[in-house]
N, C-alpha and C. Protein backbone atom coordinates (compact mmCIF):
# COMPACT_ATOMS: atom_id res chain seq x y z
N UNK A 1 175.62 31.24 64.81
CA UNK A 1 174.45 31.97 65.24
C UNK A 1 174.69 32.49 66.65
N UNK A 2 174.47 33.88 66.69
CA UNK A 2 174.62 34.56 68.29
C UNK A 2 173.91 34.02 69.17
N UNK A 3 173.89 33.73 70.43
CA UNK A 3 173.25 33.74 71.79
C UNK A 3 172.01 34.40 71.75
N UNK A 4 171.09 34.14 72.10
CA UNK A 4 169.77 35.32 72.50
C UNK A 4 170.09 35.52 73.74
N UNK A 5 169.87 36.61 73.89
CA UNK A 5 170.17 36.91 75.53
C UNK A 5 169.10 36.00 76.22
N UNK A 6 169.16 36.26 77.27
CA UNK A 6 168.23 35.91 78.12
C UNK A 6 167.47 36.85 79.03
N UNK A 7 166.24 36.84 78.82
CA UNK A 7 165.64 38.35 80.31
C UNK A 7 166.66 37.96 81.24
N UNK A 8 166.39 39.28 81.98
CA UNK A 8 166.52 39.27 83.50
C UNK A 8 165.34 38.61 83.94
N UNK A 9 165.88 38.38 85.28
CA UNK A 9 164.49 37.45 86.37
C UNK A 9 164.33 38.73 87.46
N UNK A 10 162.55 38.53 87.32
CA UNK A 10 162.06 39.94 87.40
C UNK A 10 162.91 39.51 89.37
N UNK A 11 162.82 40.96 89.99
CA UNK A 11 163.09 40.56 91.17
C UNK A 11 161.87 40.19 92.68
N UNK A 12 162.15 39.45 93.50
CA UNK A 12 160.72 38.73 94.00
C UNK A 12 159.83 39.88 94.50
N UNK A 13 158.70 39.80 94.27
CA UNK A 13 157.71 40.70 94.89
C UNK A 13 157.56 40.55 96.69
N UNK A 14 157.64 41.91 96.76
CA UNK A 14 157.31 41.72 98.48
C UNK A 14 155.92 41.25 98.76
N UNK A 15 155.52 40.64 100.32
CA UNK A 15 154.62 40.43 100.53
C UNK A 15 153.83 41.79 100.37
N UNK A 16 154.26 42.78 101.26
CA UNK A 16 153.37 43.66 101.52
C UNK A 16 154.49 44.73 101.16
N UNK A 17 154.38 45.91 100.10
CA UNK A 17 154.88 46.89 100.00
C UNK A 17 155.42 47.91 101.08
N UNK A 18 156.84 48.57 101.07
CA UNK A 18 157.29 49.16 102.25
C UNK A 18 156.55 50.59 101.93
N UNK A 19 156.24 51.24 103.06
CA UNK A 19 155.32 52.52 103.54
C UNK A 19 156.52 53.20 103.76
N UNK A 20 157.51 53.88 102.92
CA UNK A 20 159.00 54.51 103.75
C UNK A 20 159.08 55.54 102.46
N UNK A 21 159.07 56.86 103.28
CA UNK A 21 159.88 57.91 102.77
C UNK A 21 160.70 58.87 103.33
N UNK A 22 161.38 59.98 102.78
CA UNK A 22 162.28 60.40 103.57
C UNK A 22 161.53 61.49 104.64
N UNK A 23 162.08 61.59 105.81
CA UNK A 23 161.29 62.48 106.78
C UNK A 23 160.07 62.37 107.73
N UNK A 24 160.19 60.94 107.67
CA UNK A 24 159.45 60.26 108.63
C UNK A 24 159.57 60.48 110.02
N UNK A 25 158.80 60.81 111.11
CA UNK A 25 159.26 60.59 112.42
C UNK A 25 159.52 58.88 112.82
N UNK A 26 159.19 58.02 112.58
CA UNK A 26 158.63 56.24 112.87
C UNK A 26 158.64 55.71 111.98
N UNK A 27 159.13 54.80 111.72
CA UNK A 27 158.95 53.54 110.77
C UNK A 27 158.65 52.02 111.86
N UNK A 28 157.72 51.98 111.81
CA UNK A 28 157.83 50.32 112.86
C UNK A 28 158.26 49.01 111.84
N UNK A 29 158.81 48.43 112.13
CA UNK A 29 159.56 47.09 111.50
C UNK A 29 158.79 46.10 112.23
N UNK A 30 158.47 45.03 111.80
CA UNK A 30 157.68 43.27 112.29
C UNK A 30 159.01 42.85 111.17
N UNK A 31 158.45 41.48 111.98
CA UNK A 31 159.26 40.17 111.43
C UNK A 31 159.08 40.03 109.50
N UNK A 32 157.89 39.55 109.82
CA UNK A 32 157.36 39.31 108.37
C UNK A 32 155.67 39.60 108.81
N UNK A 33 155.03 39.48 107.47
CA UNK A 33 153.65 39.29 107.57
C UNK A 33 152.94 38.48 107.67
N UNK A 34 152.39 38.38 108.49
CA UNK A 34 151.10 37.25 109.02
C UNK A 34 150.80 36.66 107.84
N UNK A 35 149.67 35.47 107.90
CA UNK A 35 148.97 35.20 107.19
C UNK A 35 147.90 35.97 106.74
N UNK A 36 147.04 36.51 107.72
CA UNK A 36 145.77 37.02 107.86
C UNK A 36 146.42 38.05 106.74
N UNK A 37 147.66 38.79 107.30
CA UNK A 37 147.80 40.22 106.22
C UNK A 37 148.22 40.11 105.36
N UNK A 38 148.79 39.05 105.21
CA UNK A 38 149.51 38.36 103.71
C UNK A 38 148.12 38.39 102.71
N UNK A 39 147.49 37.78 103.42
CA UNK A 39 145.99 37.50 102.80
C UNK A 39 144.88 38.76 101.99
N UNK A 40 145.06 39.74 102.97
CA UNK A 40 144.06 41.04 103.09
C UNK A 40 145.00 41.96 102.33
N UNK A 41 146.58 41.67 102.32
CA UNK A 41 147.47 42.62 101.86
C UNK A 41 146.97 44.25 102.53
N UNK A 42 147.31 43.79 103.81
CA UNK A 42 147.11 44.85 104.99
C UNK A 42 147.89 44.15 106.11
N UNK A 43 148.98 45.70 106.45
CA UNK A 43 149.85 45.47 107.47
C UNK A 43 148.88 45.00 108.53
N UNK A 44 148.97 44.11 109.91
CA UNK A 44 148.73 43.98 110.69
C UNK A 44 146.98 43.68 110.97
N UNK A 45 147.02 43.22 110.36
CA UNK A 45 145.35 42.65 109.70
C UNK A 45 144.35 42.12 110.45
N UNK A 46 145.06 40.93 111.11
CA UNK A 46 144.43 40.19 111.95
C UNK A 46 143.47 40.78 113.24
N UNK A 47 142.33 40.45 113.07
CA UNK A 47 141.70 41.19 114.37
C UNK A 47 142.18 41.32 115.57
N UNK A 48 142.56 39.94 116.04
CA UNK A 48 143.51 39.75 117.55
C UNK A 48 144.68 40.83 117.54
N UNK A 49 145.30 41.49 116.51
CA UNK A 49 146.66 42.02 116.47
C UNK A 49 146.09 43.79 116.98
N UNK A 50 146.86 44.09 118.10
CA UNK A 50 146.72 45.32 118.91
C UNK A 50 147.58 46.52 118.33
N UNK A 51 148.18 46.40 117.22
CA UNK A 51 148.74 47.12 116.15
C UNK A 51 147.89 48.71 116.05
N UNK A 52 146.90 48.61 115.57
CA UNK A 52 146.17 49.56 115.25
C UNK A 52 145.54 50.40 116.14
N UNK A 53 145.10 49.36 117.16
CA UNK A 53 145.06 50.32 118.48
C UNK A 53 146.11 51.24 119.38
N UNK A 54 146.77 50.14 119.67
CA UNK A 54 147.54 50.87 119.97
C UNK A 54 148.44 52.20 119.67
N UNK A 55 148.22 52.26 118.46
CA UNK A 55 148.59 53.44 117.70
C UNK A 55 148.05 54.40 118.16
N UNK A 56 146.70 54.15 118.20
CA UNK A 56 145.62 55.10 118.10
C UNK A 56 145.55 55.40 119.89
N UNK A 57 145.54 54.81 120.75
CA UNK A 57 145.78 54.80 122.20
C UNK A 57 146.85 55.46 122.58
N UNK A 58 148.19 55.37 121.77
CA UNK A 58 148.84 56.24 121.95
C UNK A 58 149.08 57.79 121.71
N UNK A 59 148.60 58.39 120.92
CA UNK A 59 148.03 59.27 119.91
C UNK A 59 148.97 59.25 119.01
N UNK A 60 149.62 58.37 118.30
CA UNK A 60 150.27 58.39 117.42
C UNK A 60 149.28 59.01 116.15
N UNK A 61 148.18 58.34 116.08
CA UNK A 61 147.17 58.74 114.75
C UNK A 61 146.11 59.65 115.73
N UNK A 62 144.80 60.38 115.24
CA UNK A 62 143.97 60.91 115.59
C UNK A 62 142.85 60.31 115.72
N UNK A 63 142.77 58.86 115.17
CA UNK A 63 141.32 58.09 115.51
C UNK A 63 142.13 57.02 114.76
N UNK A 64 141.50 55.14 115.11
CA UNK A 64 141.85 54.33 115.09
C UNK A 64 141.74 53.73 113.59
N UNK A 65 142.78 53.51 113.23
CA UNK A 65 143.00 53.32 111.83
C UNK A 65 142.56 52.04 111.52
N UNK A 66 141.90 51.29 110.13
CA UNK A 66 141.63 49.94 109.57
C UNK A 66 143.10 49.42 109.25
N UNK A 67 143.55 48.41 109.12
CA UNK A 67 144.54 47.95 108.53
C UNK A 67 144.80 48.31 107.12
N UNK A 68 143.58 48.46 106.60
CA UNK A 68 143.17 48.72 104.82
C UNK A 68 144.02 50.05 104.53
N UNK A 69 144.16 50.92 105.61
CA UNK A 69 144.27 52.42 105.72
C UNK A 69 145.54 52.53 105.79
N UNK A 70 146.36 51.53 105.56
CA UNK A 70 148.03 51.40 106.36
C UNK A 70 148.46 52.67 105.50
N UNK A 71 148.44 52.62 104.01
CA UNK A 71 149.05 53.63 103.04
C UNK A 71 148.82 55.54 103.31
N UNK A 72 147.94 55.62 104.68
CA UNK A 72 147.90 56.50 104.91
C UNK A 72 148.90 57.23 106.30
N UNK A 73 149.32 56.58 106.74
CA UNK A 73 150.50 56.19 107.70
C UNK A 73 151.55 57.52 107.96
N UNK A 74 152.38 57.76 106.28
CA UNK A 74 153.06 58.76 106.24
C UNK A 74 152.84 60.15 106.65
N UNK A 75 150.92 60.03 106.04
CA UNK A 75 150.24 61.20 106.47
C UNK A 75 150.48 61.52 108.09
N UNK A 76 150.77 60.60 109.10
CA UNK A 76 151.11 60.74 110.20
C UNK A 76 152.98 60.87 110.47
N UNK A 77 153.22 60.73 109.41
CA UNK A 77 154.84 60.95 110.15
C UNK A 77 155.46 59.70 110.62
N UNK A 78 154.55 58.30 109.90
CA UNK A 78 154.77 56.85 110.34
C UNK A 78 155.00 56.10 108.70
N UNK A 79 155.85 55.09 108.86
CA UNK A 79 155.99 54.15 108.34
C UNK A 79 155.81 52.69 108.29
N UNK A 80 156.19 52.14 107.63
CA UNK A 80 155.89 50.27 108.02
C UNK A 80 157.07 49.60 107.14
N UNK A 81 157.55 48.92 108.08
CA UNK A 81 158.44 47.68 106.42
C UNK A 81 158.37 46.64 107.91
N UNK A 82 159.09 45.07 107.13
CA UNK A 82 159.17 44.28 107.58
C UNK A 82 160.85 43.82 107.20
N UNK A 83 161.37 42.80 108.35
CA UNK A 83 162.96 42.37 108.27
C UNK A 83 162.98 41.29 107.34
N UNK A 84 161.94 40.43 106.86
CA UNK A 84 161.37 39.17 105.91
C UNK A 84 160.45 40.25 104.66
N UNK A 85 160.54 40.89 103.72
CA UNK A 85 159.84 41.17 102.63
C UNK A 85 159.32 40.08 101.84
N UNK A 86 160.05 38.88 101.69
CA UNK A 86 159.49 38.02 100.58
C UNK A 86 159.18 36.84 101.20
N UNK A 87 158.63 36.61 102.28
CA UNK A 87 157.64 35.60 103.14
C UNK A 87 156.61 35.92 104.26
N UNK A 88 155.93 35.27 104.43
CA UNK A 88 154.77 35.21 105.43
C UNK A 88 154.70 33.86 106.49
N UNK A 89 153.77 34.66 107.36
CA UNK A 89 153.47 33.38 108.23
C UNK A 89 154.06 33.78 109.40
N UNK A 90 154.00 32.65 110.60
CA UNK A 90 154.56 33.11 111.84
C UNK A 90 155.75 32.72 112.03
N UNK A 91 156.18 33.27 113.19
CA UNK A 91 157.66 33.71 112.69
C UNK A 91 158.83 32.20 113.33
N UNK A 92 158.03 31.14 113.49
CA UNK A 92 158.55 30.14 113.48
C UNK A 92 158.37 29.31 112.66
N UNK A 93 157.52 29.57 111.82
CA UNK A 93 156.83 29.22 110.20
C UNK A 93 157.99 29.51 108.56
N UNK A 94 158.94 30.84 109.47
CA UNK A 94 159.42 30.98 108.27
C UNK A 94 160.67 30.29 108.10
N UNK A 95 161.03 30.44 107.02
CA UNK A 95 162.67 29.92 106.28
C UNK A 95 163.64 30.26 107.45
N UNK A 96 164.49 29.81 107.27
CA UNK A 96 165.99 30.04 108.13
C UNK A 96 166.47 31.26 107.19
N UNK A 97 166.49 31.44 106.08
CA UNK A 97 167.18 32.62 105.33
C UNK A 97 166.30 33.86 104.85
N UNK A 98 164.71 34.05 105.97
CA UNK A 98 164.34 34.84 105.56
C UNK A 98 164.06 36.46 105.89
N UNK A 99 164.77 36.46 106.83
CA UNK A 99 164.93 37.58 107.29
C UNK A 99 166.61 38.42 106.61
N UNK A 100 166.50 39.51 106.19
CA UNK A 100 167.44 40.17 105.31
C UNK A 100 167.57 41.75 106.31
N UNK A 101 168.40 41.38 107.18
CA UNK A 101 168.57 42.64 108.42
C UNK A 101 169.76 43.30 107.35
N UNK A 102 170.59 43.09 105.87
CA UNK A 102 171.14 44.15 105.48
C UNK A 102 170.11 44.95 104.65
N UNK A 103 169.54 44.67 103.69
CA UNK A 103 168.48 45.45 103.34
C UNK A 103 167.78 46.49 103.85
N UNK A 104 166.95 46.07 105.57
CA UNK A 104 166.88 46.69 106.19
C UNK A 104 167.50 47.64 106.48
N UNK A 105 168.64 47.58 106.67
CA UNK A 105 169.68 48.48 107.28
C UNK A 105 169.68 49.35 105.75
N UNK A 106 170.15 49.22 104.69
CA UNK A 106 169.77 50.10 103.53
C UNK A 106 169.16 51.01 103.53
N UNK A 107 167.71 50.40 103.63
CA UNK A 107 166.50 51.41 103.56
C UNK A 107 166.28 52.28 104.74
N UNK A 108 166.52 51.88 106.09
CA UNK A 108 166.44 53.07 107.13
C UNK A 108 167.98 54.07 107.06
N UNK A 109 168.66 53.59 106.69
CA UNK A 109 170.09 54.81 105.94
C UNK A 109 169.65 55.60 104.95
N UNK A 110 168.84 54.95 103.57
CA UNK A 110 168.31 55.80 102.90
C UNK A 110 167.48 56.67 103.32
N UNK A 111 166.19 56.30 103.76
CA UNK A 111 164.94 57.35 104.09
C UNK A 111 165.04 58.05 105.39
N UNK A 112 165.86 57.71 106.31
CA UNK A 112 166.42 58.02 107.58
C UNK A 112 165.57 58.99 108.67
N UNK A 113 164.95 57.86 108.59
CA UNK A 113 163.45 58.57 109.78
C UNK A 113 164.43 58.40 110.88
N UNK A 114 163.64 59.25 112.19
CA UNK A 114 164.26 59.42 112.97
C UNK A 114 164.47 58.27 114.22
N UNK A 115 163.53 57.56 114.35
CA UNK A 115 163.37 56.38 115.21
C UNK A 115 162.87 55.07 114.21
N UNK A 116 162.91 54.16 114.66
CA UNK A 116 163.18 52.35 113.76
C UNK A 116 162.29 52.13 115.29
N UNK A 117 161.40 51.35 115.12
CA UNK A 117 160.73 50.37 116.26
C UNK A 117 160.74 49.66 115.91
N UNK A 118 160.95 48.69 116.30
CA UNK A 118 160.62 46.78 116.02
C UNK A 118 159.33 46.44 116.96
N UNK A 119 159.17 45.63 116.23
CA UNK A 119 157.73 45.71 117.16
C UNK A 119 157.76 43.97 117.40
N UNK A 120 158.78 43.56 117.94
CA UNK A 120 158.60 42.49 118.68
C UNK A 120 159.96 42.31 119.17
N UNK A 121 160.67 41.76 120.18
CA UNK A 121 161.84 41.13 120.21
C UNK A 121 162.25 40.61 118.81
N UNK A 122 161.36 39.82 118.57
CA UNK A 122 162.03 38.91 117.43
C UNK A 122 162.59 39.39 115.82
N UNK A 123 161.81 40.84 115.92
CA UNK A 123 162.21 41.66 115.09
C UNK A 123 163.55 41.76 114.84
N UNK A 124 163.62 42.58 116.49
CA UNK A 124 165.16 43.55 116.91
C UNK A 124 166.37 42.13 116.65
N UNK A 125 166.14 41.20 117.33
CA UNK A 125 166.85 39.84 117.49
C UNK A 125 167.64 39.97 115.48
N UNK A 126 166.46 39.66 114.67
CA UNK A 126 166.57 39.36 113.36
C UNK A 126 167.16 40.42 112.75
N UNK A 127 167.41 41.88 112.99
CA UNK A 127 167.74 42.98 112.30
C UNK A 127 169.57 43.24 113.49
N UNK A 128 169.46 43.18 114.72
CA UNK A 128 170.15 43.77 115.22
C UNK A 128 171.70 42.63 115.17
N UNK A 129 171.13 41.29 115.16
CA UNK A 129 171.95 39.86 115.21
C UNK A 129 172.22 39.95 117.56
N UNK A 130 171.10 40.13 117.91
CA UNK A 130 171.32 40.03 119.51
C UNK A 130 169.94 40.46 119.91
N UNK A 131 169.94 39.83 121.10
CA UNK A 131 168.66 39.79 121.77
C UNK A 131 168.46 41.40 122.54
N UNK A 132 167.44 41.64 122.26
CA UNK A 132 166.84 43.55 122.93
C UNK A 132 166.19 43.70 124.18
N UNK A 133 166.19 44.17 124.50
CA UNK A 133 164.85 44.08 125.77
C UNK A 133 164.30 45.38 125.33
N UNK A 134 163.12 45.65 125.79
CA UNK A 134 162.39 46.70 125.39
C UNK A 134 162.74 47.88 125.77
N UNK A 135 162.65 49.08 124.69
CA UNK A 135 163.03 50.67 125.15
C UNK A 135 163.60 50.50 123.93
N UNK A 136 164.56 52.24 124.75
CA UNK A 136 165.48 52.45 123.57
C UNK A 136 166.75 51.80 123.64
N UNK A 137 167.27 51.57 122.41
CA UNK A 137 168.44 50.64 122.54
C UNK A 137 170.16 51.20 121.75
N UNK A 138 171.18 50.98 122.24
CA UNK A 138 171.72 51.85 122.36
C UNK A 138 172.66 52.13 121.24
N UNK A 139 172.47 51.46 119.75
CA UNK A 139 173.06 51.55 118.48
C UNK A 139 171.72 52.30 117.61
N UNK A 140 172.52 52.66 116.59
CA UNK A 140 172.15 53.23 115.58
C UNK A 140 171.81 52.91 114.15
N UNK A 141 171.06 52.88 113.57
CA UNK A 141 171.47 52.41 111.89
C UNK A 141 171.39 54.40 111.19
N UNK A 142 172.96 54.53 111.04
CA UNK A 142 172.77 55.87 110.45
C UNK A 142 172.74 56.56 111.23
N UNK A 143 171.70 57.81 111.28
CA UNK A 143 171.55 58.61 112.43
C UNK A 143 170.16 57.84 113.06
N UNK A 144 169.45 56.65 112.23
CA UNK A 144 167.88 56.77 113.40
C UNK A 144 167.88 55.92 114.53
N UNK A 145 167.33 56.54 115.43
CA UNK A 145 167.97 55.93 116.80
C UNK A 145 166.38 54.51 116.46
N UNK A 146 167.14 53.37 117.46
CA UNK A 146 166.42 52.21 117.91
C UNK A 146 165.05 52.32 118.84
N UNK A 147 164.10 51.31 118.68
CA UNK A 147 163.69 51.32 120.10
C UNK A 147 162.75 49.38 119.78
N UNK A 148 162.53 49.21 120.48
CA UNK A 148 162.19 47.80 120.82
C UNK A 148 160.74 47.88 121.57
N UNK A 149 159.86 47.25 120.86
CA UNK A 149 158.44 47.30 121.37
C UNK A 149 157.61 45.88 121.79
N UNK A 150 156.72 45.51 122.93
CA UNK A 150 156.25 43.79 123.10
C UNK A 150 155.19 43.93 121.58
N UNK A 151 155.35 42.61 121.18
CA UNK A 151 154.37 42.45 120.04
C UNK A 151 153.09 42.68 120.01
N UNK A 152 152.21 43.27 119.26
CA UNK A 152 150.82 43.58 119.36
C UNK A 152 149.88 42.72 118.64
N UNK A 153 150.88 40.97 118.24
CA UNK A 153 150.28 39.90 117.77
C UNK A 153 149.25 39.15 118.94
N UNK A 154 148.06 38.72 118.44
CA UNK A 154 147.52 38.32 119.67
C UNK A 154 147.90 36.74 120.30
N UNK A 155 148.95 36.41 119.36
CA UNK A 155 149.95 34.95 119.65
C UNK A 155 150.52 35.58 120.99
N UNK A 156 151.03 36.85 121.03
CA UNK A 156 151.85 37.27 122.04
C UNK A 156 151.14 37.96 123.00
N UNK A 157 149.85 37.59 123.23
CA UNK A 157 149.50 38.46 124.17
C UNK A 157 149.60 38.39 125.62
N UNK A 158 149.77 37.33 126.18
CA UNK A 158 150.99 36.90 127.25
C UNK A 158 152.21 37.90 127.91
N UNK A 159 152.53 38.86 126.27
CA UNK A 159 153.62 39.77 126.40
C UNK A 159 153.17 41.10 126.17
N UNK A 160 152.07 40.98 126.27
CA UNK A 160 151.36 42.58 125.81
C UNK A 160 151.65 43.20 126.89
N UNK A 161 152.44 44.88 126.64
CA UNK A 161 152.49 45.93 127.64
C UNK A 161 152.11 47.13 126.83
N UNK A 162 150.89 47.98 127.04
CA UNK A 162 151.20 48.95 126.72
C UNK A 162 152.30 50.11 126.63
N UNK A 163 152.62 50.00 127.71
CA UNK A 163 153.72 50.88 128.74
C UNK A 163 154.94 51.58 127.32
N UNK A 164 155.71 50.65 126.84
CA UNK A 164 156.67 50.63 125.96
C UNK A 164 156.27 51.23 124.65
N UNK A 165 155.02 51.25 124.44
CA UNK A 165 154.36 51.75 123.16
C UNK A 165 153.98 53.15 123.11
N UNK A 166 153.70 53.73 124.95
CA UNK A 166 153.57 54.90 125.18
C UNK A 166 154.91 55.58 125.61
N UNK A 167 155.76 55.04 125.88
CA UNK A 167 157.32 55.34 125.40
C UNK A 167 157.31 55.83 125.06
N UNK A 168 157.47 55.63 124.04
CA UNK A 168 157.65 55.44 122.03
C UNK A 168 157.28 56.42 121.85
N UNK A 169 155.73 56.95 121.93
CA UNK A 169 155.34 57.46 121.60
C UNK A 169 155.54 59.61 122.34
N UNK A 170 156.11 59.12 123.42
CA UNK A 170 156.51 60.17 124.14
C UNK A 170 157.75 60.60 123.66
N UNK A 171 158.85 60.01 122.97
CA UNK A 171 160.10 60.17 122.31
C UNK A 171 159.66 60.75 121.38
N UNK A 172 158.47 60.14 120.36
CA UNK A 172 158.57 60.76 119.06
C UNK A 172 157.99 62.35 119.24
N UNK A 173 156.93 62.32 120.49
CA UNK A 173 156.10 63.80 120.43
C UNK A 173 157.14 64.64 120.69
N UNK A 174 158.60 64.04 121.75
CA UNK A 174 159.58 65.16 122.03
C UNK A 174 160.23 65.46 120.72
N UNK A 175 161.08 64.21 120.29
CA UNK A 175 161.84 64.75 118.81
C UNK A 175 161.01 66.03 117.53
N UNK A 176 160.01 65.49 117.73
CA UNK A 176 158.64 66.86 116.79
C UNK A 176 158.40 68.01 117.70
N UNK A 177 159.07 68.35 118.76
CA UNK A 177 159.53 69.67 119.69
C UNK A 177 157.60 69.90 120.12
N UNK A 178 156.77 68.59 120.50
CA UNK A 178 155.47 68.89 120.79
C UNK A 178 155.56 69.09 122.23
């Protein structure tokens, strides 16, 4: 009697679906997802988290976005993924093997927006394999250039600078010839 095959094993679901297509100006990268957004299944969820404002402070968006609203993002020329897709929690909370900086590197080669932000040290640390300091930084994945942002978790607010976010945001208005 033959073997039955066996399924495939489906492959793990991300916490929070990646926001990435091709022709993006921004994609911001986090570690992994919070609890709070793990929870709400909304990037950057948590009330304390300066994510959304800051966006909006910067004029990245035209008025201050809900977390709920993340899927509208592209409509701005922005993206979202995380360096951990298949865990949550804080980022001393997670696994030793859960951050996947080749993957990463995949998907910003594929969709190849023009700038990658990390939006914490601990991001850049987990994707780059070396510690960042904030700005732009001086490797590449592909053609999209780096940049390194203080976290807009309110764990980190100790490290909150606007300053680096309005950077950012001055790079991307130049690269869009604004």
């Amino acid at each position: 009697m033959p073997a039955t095959p066996r399924p495939l094993a489906a492959a793990p679901a991300h916490i929070l679906p990646d926001v990435l297509r091709p022709g993006l100006a921004l994609v911001f990268c986090g570690t992994a997802a919070g609890k709070r957004s793990a929870a709400e299944q909304a990037y950057y969820a948590h009330p304390g988290n300066m994510f959304w404002r800051a966006l909006h402070a910067c004029g990245l968006t035209p008025r201050l976005l809900r977390p709920a609203e993340y899927p509208q993002l592209p409509d701005y020329g922005v993206g979202l993924t995380d360096v951990a897709k298949l865990h949550s929690g804080n980022d001393d909370e997670l696994p030793r093997g859960a951050f996947d900086a080749p993957a990463l590197h995949t998907k910003i080669e594929r969709y190849a927006p023009a700038l990658l932000a990390f939006t914490s040290k601990a991001a850049a640390r987990a994707a780059l394999g070396r510690a960042a300091d904030y700005g732009p930084q001086p490797e590449r994945i592909g053609a999209t250039r780096l940049f390194v942002l203080p976290s807009p978790s309110g764990q980190a607010r100790g490290h909150w600078d606007l300053a680096p976010w309005l950077a950012l945001a001055d790079v991307v208005r130049r690269s869009r010839g604004a």
